[in-house]
C-alpha atoms as a PDB file:
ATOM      1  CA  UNK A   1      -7.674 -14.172 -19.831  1.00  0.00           C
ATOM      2  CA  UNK A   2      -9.145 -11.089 -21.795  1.00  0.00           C
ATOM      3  CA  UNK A   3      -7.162  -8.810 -24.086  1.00  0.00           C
ATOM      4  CA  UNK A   4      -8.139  -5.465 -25.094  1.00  0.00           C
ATOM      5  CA  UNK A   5      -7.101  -3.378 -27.833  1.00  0.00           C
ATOM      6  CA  UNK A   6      -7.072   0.255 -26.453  1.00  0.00           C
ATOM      7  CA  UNK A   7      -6.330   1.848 -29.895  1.00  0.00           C
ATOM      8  CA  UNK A   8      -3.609   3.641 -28.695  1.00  0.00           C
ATOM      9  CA  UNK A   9       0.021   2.859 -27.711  1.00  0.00           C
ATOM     10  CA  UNK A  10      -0.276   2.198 -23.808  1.00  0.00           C
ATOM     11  CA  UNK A  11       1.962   3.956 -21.240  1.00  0.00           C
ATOM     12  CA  UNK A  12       0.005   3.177 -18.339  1.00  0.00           C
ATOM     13  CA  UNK A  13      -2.450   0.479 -16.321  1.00  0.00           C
ATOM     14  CA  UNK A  14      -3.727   0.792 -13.152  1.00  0.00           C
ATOM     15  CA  UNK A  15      -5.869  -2.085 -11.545  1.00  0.00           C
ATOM     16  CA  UNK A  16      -8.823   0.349  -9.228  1.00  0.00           C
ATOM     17  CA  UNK A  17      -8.224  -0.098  -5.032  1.00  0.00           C
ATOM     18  CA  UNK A  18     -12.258  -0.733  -4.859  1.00  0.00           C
ATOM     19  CA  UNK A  19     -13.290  -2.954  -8.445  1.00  0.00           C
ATOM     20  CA  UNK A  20     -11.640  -6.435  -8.494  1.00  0.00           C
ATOM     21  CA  UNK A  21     -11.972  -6.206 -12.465  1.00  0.00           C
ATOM     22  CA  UNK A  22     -11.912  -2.345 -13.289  1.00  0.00           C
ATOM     23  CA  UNK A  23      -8.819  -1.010 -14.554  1.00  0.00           C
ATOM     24  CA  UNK A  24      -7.389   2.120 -16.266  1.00  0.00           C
ATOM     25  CA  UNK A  25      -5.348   2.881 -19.158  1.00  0.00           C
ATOM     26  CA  UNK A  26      -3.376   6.043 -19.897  1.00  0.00           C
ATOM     27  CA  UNK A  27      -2.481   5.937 -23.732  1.00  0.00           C
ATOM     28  CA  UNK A  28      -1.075   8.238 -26.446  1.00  0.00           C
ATOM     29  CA  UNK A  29      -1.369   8.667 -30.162  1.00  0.00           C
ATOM     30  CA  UNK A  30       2.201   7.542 -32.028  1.00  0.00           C
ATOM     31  CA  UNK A  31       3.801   6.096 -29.158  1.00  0.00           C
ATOM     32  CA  UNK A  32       3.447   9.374 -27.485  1.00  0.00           C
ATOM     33  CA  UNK A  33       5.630  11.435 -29.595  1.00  0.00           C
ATOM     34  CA  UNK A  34       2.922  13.681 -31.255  1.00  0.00           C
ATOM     35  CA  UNK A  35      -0.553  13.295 -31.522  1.00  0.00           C
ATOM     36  CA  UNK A  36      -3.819  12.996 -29.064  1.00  0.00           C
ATOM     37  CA  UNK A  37      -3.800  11.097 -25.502  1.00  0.00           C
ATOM     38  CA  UNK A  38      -6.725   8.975 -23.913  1.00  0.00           C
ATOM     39  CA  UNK A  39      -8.056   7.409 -20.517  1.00  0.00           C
ATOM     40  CA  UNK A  40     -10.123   4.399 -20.728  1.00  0.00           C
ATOM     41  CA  UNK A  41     -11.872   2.872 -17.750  1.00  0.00           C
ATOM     42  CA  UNK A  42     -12.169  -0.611 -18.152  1.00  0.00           C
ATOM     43  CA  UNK A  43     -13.783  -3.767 -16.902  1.00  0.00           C
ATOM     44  CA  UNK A  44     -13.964  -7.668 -17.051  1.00  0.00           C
ATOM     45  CA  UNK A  45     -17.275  -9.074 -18.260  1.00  0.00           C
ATOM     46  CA  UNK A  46     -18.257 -11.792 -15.927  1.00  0.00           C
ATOM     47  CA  UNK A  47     -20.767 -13.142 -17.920  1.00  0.00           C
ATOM     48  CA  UNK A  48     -18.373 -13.220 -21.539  1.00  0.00           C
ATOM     49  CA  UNK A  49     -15.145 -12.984 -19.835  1.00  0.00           C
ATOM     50  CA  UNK A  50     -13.994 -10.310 -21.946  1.00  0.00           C
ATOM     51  CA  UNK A  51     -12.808  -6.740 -21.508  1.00  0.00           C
ATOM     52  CA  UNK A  52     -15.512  -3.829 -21.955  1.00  0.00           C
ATOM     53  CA  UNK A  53     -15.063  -0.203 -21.980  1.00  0.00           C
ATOM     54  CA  UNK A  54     -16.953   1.872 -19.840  1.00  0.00           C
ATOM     55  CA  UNK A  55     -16.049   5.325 -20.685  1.00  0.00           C
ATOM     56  CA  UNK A  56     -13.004   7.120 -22.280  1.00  0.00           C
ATOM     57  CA  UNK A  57     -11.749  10.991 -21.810  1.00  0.00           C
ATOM     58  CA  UNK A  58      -9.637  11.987 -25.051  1.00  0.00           C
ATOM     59  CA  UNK A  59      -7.137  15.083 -24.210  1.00  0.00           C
ATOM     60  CA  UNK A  60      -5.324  17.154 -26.644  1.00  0.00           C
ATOM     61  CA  UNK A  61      -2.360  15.335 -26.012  1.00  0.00           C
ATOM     62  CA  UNK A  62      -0.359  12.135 -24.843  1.00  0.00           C
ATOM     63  CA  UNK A  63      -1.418  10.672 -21.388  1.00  0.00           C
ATOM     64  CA  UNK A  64       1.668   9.023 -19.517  1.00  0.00           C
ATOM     65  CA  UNK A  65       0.697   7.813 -16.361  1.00  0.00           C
ATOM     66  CA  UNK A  66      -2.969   7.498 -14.507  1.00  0.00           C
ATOM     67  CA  UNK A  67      -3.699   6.704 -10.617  1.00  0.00           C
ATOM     68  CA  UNK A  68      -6.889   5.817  -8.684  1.00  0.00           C
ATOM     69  CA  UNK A  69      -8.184   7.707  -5.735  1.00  0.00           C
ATOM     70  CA  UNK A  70      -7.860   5.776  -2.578  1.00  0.00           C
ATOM     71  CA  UNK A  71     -11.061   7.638  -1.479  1.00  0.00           C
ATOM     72  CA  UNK A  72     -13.174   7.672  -3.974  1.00  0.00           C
ATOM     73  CA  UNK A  73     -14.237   5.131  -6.199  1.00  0.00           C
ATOM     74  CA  UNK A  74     -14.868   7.406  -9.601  1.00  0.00           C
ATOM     75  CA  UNK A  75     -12.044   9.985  -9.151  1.00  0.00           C
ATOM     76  CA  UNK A  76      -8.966   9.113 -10.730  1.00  0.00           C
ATOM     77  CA  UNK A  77      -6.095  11.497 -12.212  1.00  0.00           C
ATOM     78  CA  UNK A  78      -3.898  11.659 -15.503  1.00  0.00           C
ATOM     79  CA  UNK A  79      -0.306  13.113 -16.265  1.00  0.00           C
ATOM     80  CA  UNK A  80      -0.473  14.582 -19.725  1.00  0.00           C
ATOM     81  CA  UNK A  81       2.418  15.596 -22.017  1.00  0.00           C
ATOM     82  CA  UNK A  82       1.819  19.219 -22.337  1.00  0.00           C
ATOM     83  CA  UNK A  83       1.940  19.965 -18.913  1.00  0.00           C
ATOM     84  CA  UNK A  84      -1.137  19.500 -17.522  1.00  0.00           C
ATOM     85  CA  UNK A  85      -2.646  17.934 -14.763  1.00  0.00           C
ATOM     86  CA  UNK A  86      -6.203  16.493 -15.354  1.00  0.00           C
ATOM     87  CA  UNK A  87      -8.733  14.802 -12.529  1.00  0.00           C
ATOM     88  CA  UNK A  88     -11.526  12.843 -14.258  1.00  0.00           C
ATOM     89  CA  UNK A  89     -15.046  11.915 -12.452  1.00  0.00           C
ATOM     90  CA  UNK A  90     -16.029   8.029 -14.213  1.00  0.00           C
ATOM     91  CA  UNK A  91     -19.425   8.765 -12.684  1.00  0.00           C
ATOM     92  CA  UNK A  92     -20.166  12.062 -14.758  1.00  0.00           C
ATOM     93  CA  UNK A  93     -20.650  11.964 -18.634  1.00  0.00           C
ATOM     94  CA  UNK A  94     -17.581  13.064 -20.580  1.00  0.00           C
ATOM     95  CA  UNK A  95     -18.781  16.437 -21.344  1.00  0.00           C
ATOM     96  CA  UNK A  96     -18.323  17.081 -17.396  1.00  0.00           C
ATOM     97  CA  UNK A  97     -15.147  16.318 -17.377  1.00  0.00           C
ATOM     98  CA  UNK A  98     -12.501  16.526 -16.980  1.00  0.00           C
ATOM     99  CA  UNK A  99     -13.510  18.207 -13.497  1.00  0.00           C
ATOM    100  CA  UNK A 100     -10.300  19.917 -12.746  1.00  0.00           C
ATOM    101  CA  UNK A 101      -7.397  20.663 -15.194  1.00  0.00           C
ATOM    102  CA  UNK A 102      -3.839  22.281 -13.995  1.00  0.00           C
ATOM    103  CA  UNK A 103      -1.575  23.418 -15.934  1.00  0.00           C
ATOM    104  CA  UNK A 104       1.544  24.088 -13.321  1.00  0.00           C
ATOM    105  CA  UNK A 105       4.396  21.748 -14.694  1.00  0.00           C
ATOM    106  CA  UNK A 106       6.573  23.330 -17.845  1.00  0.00           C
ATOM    107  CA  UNK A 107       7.003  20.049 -19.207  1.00  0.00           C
ATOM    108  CA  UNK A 108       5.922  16.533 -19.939  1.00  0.00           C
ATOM    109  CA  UNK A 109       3.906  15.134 -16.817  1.00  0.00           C
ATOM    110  CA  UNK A 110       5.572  11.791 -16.200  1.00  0.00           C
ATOM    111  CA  UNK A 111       3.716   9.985 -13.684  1.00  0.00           C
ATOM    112  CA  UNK A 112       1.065  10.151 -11.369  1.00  0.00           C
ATOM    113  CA  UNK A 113       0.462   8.488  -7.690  1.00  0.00           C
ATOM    114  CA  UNK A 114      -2.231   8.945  -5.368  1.00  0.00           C
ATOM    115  CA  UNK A 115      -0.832   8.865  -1.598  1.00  0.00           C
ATOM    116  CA  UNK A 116      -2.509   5.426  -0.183  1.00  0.00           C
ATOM    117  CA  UNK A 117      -2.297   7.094   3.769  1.00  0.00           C
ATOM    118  CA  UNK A 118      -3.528  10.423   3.322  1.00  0.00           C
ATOM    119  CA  UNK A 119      -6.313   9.835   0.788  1.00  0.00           C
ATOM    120  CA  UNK A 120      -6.628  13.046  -0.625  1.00  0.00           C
ATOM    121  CA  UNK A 121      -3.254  14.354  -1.861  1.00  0.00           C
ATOM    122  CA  UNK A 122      -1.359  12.813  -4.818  1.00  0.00           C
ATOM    123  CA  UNK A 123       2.136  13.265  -6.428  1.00  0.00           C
ATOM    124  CA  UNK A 124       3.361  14.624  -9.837  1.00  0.00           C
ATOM    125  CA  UNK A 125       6.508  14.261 -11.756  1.00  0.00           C
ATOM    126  CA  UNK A 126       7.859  16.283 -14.526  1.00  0.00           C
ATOM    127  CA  UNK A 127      10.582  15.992 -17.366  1.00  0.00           C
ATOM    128  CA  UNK A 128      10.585  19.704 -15.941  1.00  0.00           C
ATOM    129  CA  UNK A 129      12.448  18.437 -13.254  1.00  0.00           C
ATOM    130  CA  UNK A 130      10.100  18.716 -10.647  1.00  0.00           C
ATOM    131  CA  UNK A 131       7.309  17.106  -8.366  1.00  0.00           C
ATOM    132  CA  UNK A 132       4.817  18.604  -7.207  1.00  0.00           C
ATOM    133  CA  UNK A 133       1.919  17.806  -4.192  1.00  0.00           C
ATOM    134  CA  UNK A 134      -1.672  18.148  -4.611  1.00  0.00           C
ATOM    135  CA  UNK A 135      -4.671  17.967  -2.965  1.00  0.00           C
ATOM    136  CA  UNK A 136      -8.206  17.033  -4.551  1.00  0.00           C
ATOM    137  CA  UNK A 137      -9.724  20.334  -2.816  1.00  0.00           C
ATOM    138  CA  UNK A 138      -6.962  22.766  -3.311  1.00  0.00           C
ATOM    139  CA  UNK A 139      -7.274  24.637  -6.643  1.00  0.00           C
ATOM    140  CA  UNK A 140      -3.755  25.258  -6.806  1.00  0.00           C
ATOM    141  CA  UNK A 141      -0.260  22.853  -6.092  1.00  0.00           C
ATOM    142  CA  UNK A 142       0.287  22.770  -2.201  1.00  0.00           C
ATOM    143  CA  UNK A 143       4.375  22.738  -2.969  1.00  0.00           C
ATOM    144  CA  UNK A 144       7.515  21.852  -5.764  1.00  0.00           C
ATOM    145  CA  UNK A 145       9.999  19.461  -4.494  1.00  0.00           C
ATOM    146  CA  UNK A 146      12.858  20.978  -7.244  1.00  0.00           C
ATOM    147  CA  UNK A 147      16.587  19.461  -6.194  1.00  0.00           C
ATOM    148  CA  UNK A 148      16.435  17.045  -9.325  1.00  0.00           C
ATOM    149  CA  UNK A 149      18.970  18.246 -12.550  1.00  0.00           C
ATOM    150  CA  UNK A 150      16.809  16.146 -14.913  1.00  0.00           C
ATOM    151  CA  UNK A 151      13.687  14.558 -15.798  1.00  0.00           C
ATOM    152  CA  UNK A 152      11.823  13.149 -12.950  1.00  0.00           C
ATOM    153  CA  UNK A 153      10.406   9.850 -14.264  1.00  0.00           C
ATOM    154  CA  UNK A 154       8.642   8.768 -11.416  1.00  0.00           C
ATOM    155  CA  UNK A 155       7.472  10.166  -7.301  1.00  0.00           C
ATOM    156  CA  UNK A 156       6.289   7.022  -5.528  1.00  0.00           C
ATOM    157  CA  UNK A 157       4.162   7.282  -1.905  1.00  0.00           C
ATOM    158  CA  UNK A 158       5.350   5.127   0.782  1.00  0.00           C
ATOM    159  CA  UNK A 159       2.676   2.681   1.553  1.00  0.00           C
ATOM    160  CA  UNK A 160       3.574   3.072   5.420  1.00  0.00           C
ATOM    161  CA  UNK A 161       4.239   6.837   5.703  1.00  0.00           C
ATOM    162  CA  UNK A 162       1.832   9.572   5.003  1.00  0.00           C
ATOM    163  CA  UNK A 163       4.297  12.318   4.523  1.00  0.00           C
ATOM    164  CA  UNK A 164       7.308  10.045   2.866  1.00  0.00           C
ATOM    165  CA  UNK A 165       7.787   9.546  -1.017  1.00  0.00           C
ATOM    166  CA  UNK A 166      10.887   8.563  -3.446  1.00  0.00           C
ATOM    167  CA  UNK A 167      10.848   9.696  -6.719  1.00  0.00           C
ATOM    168  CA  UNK A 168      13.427   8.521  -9.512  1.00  0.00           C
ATOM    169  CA  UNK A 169      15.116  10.794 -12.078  1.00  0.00           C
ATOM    170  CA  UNK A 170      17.654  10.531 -15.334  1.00  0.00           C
ATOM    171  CA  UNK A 171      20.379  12.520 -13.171  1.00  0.00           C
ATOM    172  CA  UNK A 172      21.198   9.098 -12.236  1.00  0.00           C
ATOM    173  CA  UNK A 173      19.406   9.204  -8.308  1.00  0.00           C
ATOM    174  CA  UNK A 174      16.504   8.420  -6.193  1.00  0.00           C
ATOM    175  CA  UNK A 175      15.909  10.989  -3.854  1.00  0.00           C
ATOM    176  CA  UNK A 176      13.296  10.255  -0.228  1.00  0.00           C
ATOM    177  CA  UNK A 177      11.624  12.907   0.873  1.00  0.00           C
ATOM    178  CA  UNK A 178       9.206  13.826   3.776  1.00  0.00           C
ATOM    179  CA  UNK A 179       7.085  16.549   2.972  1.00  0.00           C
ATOM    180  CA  UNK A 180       7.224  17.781   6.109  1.00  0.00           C
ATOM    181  CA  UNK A 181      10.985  18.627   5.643  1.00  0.00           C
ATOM    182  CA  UNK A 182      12.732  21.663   3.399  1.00  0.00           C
ATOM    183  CA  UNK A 183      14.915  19.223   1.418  1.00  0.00           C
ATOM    184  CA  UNK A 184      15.524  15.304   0.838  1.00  0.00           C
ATOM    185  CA  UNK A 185      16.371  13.238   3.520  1.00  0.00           C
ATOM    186  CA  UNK A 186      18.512  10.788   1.397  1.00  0.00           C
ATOM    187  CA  UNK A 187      20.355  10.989  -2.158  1.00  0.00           C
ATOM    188  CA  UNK A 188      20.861   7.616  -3.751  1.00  0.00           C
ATOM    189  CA  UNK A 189      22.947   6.953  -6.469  1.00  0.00           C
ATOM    190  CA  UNK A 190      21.499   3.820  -7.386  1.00  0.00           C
ATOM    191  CA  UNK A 191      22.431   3.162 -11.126  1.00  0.00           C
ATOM    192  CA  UNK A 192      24.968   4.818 -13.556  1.00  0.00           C
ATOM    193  CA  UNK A 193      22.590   5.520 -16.111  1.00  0.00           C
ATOM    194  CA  UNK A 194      18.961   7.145 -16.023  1.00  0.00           C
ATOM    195  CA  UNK A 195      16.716   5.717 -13.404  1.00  0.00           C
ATOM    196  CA  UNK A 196      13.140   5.397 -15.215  1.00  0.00           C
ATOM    197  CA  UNK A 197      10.823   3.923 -12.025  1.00  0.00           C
ATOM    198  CA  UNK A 198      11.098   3.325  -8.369  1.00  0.00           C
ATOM    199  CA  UNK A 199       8.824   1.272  -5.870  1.00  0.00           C
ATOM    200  CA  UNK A 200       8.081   0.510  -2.168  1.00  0.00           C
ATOM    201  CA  UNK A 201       8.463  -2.605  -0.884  1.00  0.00           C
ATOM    202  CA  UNK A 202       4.848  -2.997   1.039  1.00  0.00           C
ATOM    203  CA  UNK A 203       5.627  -4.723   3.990  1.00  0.00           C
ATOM    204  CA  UNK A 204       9.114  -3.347   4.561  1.00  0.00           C
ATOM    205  CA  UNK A 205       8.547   0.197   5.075  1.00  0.00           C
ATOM    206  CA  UNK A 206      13.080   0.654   4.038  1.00  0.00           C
ATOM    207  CA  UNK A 207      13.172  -1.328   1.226  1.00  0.00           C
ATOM    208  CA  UNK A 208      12.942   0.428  -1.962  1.00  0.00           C
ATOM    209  CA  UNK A 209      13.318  -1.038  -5.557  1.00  0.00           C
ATOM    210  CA  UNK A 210      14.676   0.899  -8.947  1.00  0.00           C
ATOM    211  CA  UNK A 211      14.709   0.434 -12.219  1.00  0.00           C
ATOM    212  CA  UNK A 212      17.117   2.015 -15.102  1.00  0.00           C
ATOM    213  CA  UNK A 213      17.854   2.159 -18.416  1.00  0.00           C
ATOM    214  CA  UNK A 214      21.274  -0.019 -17.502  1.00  0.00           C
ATOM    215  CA  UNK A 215      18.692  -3.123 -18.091  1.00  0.00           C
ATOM    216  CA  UNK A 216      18.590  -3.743 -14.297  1.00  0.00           C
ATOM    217  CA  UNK A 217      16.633  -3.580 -10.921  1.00  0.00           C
ATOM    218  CA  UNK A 218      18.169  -2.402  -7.493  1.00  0.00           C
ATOM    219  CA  UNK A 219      16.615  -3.211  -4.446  1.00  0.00           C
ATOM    220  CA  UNK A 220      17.996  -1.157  -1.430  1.00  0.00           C
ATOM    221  CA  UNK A 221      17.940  -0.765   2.136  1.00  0.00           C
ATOM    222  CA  UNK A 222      17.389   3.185   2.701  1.00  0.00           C
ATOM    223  CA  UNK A 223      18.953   3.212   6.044  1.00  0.00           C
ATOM    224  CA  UNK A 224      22.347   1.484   4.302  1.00  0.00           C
ATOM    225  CA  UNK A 225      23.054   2.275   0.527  1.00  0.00           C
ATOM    226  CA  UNK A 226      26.422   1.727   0.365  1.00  0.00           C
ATOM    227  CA  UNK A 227      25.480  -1.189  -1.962  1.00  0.00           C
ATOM    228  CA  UNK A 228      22.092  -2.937  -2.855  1.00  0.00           C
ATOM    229  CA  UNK A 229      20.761  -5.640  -1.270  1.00  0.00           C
ATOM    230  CA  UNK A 230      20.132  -7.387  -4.544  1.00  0.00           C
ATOM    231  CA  UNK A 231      20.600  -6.520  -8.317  1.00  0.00           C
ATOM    232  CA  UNK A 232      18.223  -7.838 -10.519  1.00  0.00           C
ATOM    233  CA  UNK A 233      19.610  -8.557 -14.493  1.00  0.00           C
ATOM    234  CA  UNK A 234      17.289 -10.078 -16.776  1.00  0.00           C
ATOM    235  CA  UNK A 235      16.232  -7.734 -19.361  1.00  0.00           C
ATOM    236  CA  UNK A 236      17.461  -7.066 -22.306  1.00  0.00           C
ATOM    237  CA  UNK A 237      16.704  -3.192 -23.243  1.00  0.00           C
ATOM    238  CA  UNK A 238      15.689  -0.133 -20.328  1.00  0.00           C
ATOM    239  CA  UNK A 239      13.109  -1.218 -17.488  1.00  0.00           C
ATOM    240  CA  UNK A 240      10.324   0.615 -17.902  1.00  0.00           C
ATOM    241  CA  UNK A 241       8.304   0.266 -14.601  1.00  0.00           C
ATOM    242  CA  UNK A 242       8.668  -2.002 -11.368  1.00  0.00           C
ATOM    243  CA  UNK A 243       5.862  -2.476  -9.053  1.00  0.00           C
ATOM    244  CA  UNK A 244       6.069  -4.480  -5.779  1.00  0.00           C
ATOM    245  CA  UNK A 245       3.342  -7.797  -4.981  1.00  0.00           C
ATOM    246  CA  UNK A 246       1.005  -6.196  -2.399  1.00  0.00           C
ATOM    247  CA  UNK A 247       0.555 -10.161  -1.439  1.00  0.00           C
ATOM    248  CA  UNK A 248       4.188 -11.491  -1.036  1.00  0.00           C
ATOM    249  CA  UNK A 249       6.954  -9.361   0.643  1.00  0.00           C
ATOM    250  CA  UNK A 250       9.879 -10.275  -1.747  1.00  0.00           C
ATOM    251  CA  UNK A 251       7.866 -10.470  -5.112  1.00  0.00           C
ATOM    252  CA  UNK A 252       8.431  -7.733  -7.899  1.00  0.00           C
ATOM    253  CA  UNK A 253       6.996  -7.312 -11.379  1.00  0.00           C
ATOM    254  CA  UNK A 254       8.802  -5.085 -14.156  1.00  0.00           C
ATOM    255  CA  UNK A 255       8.146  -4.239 -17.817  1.00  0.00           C
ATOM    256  CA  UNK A 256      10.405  -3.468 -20.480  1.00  0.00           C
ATOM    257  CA  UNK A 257      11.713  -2.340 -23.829  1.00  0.00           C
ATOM    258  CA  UNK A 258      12.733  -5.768 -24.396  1.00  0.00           C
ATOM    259  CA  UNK A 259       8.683  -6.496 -25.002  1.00  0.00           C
ATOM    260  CA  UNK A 260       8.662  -8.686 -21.828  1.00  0.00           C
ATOM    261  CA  UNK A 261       7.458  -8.674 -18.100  1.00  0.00           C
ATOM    262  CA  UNK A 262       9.130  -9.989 -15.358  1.00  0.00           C
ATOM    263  CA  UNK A 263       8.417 -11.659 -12.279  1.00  0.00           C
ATOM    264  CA  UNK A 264      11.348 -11.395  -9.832  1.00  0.00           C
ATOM    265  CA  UNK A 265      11.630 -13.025  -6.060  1.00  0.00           C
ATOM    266  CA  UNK A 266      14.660 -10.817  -5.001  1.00  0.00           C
ATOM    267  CA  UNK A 267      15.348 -13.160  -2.030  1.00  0.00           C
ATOM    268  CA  UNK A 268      15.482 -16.335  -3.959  1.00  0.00           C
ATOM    269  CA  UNK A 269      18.858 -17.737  -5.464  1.00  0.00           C
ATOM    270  CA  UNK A 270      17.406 -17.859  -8.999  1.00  0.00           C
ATOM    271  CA  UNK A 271      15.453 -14.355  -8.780  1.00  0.00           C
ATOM    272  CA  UNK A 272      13.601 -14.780 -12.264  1.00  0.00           C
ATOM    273  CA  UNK A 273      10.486 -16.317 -11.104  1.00  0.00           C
ATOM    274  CA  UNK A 274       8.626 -15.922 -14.910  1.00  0.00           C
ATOM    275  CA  UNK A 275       8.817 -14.223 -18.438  1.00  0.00           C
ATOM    276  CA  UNK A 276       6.161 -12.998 -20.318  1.00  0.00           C
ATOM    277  CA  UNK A 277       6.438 -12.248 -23.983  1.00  0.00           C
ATOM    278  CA  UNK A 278       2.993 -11.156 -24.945  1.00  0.00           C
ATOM    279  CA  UNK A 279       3.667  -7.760 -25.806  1.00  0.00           C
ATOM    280  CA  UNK A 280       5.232  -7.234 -29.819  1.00  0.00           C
ATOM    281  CA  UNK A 281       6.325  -3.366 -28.972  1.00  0.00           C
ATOM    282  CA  UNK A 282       7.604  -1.751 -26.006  1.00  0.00           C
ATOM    283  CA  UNK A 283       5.797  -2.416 -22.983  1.00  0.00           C
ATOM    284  CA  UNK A 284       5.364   1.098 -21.228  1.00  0.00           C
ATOM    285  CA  UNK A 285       2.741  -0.166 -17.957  1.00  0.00           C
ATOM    286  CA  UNK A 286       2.501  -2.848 -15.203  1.00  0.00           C
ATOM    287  CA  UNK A 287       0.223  -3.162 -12.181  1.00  0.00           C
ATOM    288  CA  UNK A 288      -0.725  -6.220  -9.901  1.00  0.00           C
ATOM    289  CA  UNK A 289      -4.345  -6.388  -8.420  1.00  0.00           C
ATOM    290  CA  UNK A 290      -4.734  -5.533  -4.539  1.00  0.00           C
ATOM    291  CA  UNK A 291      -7.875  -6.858  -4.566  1.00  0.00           C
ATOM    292  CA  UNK A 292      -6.961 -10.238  -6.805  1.00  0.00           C
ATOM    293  CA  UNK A 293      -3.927 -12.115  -5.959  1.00  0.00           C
ATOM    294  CA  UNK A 294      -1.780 -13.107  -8.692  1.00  0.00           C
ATOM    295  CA  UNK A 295      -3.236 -11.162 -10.931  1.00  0.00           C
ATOM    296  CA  UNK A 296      -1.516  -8.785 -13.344  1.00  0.00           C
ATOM    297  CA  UNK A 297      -2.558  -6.426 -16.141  1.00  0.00           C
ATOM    298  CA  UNK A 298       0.593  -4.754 -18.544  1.00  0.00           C
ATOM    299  CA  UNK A 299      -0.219  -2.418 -21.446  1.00  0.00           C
ATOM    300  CA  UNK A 300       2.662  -1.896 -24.257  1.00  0.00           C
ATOM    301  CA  UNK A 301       3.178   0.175 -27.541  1.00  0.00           C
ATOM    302  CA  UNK A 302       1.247  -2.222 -29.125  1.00  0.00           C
ATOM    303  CA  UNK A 303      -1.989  -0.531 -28.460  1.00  0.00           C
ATOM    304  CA  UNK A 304      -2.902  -3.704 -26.346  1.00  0.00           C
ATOM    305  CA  UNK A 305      -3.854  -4.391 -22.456  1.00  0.00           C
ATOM    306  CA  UNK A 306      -3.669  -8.063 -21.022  1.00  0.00           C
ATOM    307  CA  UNK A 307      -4.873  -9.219 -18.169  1.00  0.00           C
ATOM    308  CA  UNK A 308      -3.881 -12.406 -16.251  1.00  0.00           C
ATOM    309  CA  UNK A 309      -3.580 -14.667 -13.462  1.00  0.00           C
ATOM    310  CA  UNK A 310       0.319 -15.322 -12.741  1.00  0.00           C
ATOM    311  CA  UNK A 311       1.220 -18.748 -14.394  1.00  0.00           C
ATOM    312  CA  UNK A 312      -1.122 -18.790 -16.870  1.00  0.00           C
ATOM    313  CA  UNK A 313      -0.198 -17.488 -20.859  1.00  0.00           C
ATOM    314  CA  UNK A 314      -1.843 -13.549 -21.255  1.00  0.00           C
ATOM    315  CA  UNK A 315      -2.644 -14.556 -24.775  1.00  0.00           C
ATOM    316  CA  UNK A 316      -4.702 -17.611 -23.757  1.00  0.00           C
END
């Protein structure tokens, strides 16, 4: 399967809703400490196989996270590390775009998710301790979610619910929230250390998953948290980012600062289902196809994106 070097350490790779091979990748400039950011829209050759670039949006700084639209095939959004906001058009030249930039978060944007129900609102989260909801044709934030004491690393959409997201944060919780409500509906303590990601299971609209710099994985009921319903332990360093199989119910993917990914059936006695150890730096994005089953694409501090089919060796 192709490999593409993206010239950049990557923080970010999203496979797109509507292109079975088109992909994007949020990057940074020395590992995202200092330096420039870029989004690169990319695509599978069918006739060579490999991995071409279609068009790329530099920004004045790091780029930590990316989503697709669910509505429109072109649109797409980027969390940038000096606060901004940025929405990019792939079907206008560069010098078009970006076609809306806010500037509303007083830190480092963290991650970006478009809502998958209501197609044209999307989350933010901030190491400002915030997240805020948008809307594509609202030239402003529509509201700050702000009960977080730290960094929020990641605000995940419930595939089921309009109106319901999670979002994960280094004061040690994972907070649900309906957006039609003042505050959170539930506080979860899930790990004892910083909690870096956090998922929806996509056929179980109550099971959530979360990831933490502890090394491990919870996977929880929400309407009993007493204690998870599995905990995952296979990595070595901090999981990164955890994303659920949109094909199989119990099937989870995570990436690391141990270089590897991770294939996890949280059901199954042995949970490890596969380790991959293509990546020679930290490996800061994940994503499995909708469109593709069994296919996965991972991007890492070594300024390299892989694509693959499940069972088969990335570098191949």
């Amino acid at each position: 399967m192709p490999i593409f070097k993206a010239g950049f350490s990557g923080h970010a790779v999203k496979f797109s809703p509507f292109f079975e091979t088109r992909l994007v990748v949020a990057s940074a400039q020395n590992f995202g400490i200092i330096g420039n950011g870029r989004i690169q829209v990319i695509d599978i050759d069918p006739a060579t196989g490999s991995i071409v670039e279609l068009c790329a949006f530099d920004t004045a700084d790091g780029v930590y996270d990316c989503a697709w639209s669910e509505a429109h095939e072109s649109l797409l959004v980027s969390a940038v590390a000096d606060g901004h906001v940025k929405l990019w058009d792939t079907a206008l030249p560069p010098n078009s775009n970006p076609v809306c930039s806010f500037k509303e978060h007083g830190r480092e944007v963290h991650s970006a998710d478009w809502n998958p129900v209501r197609r044209d609102s999307f989350l933010t989260s901030s190491w400002d301790d915030t997240i805020k909801l948008w809307a594509v044709d609202r030239p402003a934030s529509i509201r700050t979610f702000r009960e977080h004491t730290y960094c929020v690393y990641t605000a995940a959409w419930s595939p089921r619910h309009a109106d319901v997201f999670a979002s994960a944060s280094g004061d040690c919780t994972v907070r649900v929230w309906d957006v039609r409500e003042p505050t959170s509906k539930l506080t979860l303590s899930a790990h004892d250390l910083e909690i870096l990601s956090c998922d929806w299971n996509k056929y179980d609209q109550c099971c959530l998953a979360t990831a933490s710099i502890d090394k491990s994985i919870g996977i929880w009921d929400i309407r009993n948290t007493r204690m998870p319903m599995n905990r995952l332990e296979g990595h070595s360093f901090a999981v990164r980012k955890i994303k659920f199989s949109p094909h199989r119910p119990n099937v989870l993917v995570s990436c690391s600062y141990d270089m590897t990914v991770c294939m996890w059936d949280y059901q199954a006695e042995d949970s490890l289902l596969a380790r991959y150890d293509h990546h020679t730096e930290f490996v800061g994005g994940i994503d499995m196809s909708v469109l593709v089953e069994g296919m996965l694409a991972s991007t890492g501090w070594d300024e390299l994106v892989y694509v693959w089919q499940h069972g088969t060796d990335p570098r191949a």
